[in-house]
C-alpha atoms as a PDB file:
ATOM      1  CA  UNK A   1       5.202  13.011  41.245  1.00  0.00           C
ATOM      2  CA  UNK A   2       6.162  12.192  37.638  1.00  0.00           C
ATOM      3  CA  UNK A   3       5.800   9.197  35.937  1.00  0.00           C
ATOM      4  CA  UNK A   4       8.607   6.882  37.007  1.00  0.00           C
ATOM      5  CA  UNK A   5       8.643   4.249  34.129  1.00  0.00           C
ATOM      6  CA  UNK A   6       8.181   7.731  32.152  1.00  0.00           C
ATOM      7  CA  UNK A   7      11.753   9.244  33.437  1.00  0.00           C
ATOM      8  CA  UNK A   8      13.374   5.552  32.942  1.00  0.00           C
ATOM      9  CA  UNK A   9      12.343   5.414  29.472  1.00  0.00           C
ATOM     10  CA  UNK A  10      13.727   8.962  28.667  1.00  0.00           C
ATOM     11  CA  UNK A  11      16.904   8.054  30.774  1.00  0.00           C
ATOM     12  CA  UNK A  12      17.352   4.978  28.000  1.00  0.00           C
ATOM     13  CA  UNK A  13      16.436   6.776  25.016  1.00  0.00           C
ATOM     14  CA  UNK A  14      18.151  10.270  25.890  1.00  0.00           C
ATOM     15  CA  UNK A  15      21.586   7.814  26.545  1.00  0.00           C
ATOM     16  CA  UNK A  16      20.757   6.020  22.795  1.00  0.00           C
ATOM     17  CA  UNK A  17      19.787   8.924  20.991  1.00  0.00           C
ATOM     18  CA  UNK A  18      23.221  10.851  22.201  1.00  0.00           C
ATOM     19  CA  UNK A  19      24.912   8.436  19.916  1.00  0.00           C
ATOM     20  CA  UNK A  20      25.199   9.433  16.275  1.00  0.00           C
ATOM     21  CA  UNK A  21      25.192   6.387  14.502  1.00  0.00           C
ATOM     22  CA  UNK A  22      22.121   4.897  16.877  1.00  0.00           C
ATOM     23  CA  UNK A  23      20.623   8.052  16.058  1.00  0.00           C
ATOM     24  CA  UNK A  24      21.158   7.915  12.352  1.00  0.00           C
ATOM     25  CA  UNK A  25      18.669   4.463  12.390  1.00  0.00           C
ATOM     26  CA  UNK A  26      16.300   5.711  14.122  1.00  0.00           C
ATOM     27  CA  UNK A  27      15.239   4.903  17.855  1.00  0.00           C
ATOM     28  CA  UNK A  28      11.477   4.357  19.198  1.00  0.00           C
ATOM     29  CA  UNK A  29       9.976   2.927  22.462  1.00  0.00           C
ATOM     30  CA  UNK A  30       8.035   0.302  21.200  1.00  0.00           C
ATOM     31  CA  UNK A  31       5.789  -2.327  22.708  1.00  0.00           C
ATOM     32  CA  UNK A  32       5.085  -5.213  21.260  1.00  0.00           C
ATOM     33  CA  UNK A  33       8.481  -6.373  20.643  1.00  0.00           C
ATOM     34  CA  UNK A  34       8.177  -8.394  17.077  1.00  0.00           C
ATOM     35  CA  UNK A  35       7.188  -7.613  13.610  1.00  0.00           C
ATOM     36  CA  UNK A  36       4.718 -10.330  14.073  1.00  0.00           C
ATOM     37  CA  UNK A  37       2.585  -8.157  16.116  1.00  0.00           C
ATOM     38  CA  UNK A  38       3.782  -5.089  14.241  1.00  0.00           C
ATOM     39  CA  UNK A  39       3.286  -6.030  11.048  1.00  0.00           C
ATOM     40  CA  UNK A  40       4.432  -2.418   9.688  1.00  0.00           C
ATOM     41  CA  UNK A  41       6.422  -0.311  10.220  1.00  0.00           C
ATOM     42  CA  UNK A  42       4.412   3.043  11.526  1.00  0.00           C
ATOM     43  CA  UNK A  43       4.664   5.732  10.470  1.00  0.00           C
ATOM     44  CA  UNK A  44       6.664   5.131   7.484  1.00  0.00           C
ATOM     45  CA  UNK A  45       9.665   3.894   9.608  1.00  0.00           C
ATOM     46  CA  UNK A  46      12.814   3.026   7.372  1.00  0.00           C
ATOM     47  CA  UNK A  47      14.545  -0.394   8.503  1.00  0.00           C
ATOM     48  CA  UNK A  48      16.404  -1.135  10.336  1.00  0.00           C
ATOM     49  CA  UNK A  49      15.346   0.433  13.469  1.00  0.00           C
ATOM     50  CA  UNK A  50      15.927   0.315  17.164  1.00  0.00           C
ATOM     51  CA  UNK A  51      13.559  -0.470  19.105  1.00  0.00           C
ATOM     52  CA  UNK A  52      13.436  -0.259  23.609  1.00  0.00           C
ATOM     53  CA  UNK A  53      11.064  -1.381  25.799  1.00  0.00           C
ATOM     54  CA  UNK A  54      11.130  -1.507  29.609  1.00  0.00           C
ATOM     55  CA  UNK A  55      10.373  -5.192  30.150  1.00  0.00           C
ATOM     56  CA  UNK A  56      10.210  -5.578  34.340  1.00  0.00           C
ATOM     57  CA  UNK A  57      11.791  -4.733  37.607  1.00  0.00           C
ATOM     58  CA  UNK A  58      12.371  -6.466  40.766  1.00  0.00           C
ATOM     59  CA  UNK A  59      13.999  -5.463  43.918  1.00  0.00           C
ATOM     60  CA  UNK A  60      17.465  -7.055  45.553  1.00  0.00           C
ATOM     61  CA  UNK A  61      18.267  -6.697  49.193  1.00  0.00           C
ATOM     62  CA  UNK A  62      21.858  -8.066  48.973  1.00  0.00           C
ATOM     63  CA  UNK A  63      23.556  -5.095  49.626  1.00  0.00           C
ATOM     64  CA  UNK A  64      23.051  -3.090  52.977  1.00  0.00           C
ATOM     65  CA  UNK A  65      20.800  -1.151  51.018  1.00  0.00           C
ATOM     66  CA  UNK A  66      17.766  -2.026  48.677  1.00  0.00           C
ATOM     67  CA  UNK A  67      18.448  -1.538  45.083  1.00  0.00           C
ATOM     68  CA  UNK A  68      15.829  -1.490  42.454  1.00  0.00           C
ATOM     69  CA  UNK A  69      16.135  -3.011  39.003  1.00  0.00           C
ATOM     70  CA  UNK A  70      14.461  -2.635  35.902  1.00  0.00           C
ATOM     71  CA  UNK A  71      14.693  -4.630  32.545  1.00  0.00           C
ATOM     72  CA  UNK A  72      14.699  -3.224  29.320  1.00  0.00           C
ATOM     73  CA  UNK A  73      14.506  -5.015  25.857  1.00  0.00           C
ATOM     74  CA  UNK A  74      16.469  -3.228  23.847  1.00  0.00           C
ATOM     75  CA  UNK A  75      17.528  -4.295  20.337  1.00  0.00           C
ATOM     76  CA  UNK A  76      18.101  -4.117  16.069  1.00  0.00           C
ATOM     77  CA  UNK A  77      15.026  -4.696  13.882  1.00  0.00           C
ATOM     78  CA  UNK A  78      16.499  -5.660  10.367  1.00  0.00           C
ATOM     79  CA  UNK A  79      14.813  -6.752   7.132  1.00  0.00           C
ATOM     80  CA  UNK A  80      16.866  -9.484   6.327  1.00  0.00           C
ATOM     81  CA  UNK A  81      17.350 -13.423   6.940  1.00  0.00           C
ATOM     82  CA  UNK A  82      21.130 -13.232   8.176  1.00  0.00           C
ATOM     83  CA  UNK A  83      21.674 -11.426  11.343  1.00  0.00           C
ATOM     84  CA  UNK A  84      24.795  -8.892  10.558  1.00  0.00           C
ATOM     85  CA  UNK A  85      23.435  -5.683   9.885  1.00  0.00           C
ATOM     86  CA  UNK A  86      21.275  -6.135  13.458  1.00  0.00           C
ATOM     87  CA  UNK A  87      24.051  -7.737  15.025  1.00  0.00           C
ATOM     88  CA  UNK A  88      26.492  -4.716  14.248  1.00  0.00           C
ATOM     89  CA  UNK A  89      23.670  -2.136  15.384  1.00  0.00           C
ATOM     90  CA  UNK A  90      23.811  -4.459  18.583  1.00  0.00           C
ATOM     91  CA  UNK A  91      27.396  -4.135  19.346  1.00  0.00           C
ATOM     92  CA  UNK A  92      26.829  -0.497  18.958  1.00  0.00           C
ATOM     93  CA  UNK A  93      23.822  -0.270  21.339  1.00  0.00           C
ATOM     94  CA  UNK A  94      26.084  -2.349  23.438  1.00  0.00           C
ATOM     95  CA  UNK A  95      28.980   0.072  23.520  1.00  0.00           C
ATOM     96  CA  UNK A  96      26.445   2.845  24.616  1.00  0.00           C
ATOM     97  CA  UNK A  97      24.668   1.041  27.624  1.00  0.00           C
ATOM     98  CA  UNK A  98      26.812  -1.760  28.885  1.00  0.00           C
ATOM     99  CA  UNK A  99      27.833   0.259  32.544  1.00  0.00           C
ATOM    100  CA  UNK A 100      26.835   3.945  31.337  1.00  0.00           C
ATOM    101  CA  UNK A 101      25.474   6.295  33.368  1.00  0.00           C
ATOM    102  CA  UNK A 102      22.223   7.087  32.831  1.00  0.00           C
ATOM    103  CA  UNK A 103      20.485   9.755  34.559  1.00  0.00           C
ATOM    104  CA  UNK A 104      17.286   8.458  36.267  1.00  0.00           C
ATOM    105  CA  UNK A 105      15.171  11.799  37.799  1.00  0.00           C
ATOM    106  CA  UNK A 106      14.236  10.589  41.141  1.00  0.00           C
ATOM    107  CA  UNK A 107      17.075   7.738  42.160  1.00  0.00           C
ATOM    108  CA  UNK A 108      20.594   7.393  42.825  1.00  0.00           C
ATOM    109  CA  UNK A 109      21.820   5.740  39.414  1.00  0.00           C
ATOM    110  CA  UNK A 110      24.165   2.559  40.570  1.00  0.00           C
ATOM    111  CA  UNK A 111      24.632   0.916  36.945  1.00  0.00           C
ATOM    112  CA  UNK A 112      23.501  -0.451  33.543  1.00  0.00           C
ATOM    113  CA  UNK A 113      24.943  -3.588  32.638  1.00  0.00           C
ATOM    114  CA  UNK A 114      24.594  -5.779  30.325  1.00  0.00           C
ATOM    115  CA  UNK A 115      21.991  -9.061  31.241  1.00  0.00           C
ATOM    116  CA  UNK A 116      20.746 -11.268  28.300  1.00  0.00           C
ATOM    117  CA  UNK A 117      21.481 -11.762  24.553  1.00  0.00           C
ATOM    118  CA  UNK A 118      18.598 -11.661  22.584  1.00  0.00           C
ATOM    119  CA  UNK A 119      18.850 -12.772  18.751  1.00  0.00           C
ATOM    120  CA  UNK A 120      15.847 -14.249  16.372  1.00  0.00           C
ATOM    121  CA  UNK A 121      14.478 -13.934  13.217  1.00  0.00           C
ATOM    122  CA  UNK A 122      10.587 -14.037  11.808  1.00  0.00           C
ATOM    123  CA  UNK A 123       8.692 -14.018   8.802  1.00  0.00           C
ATOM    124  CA  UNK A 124       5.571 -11.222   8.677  1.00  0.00           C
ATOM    125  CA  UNK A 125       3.900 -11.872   5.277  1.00  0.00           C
ATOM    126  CA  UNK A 126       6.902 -13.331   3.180  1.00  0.00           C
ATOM    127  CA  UNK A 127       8.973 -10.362   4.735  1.00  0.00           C
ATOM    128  CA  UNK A 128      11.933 -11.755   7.095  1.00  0.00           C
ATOM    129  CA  UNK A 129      12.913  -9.732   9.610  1.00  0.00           C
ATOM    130  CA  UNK A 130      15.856 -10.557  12.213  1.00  0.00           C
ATOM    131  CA  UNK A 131      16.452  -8.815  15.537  1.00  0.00           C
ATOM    132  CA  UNK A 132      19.679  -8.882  17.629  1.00  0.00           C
ATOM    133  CA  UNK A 133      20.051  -7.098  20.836  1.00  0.00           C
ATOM    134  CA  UNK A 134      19.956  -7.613  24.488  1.00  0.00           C
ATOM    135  CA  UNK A 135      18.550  -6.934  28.524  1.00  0.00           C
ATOM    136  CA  UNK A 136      19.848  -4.596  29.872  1.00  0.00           C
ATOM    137  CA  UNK A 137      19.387  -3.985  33.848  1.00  0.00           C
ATOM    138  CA  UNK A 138      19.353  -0.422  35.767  1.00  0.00           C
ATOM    139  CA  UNK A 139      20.379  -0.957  38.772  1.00  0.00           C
ATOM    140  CA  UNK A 140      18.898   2.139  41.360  1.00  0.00           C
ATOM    141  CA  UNK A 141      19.206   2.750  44.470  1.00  0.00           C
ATOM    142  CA  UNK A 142      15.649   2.159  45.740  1.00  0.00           C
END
């Protein structure tokens, strides 16, 4: 059996990598989530960036069926102390999840909608970097 967290992530980034302007900054799977941590970009990265992470799941039995859902963490990384250039990259990763389709190898895809805001800024070594994005839940059907 494949990975499952392995076809999730692929279902996320194959759904913001179809998107040309998404595309055009840039898109990793990245864990951990702040600069802080990350002190660098790797590899050379250019900012901004946007960065995904799956970030937990849980299962709900309110429907007549059980339904899986997973978190993800996905967001803007800008170099910057004022939150607009992330903040439009968010709108635009918002237009591209908030109820697509994704398709998840394995399960019945239900929806992906739209959970949490998530905005903050940091400073990494006099650098100031501000991320703007959001949770996003899959809903399967488990």
């Amino acid at each position: 059996m494949a990975d499952v967290q392995k076809v999730r992530d692929d279902a996320v980034y194959a759904k913001l990598q179809a998107n040309a302007t998404l595309r055009g900054y840039g898109i990793y799977n990245t864990s951990p989530p702040t600069m802080q941590e990350r002190p660098r970009e790797e590899g050379g990265r250019e900012l901004p960036f946007v960065i995904f992470q799956y970030s937990g799941d849980r299962l709900d039995r309110t429907f007549d069926r059980r339904m899986f859902i997973c978190a993800y963490l996905v967001k803007a990384v800008s170099e910057s102390p004022w939150p607009k250039e992330a903040a439009r990259i968010a709108d635009e990763i918002d237009t591209v999840l908030e109820d697509a389709s994704l398709t998840v190898t394995g399960f019945t895809h239900v929806a992906c909608l739209r959970d949490t805001g998530v905005r903050f800024t940091e400073e990494v070594g006099g650098r100031i970097f501000t991320h703007a994005g959001a949770i996003y839940d899959i809903w399967e059907d488990a």
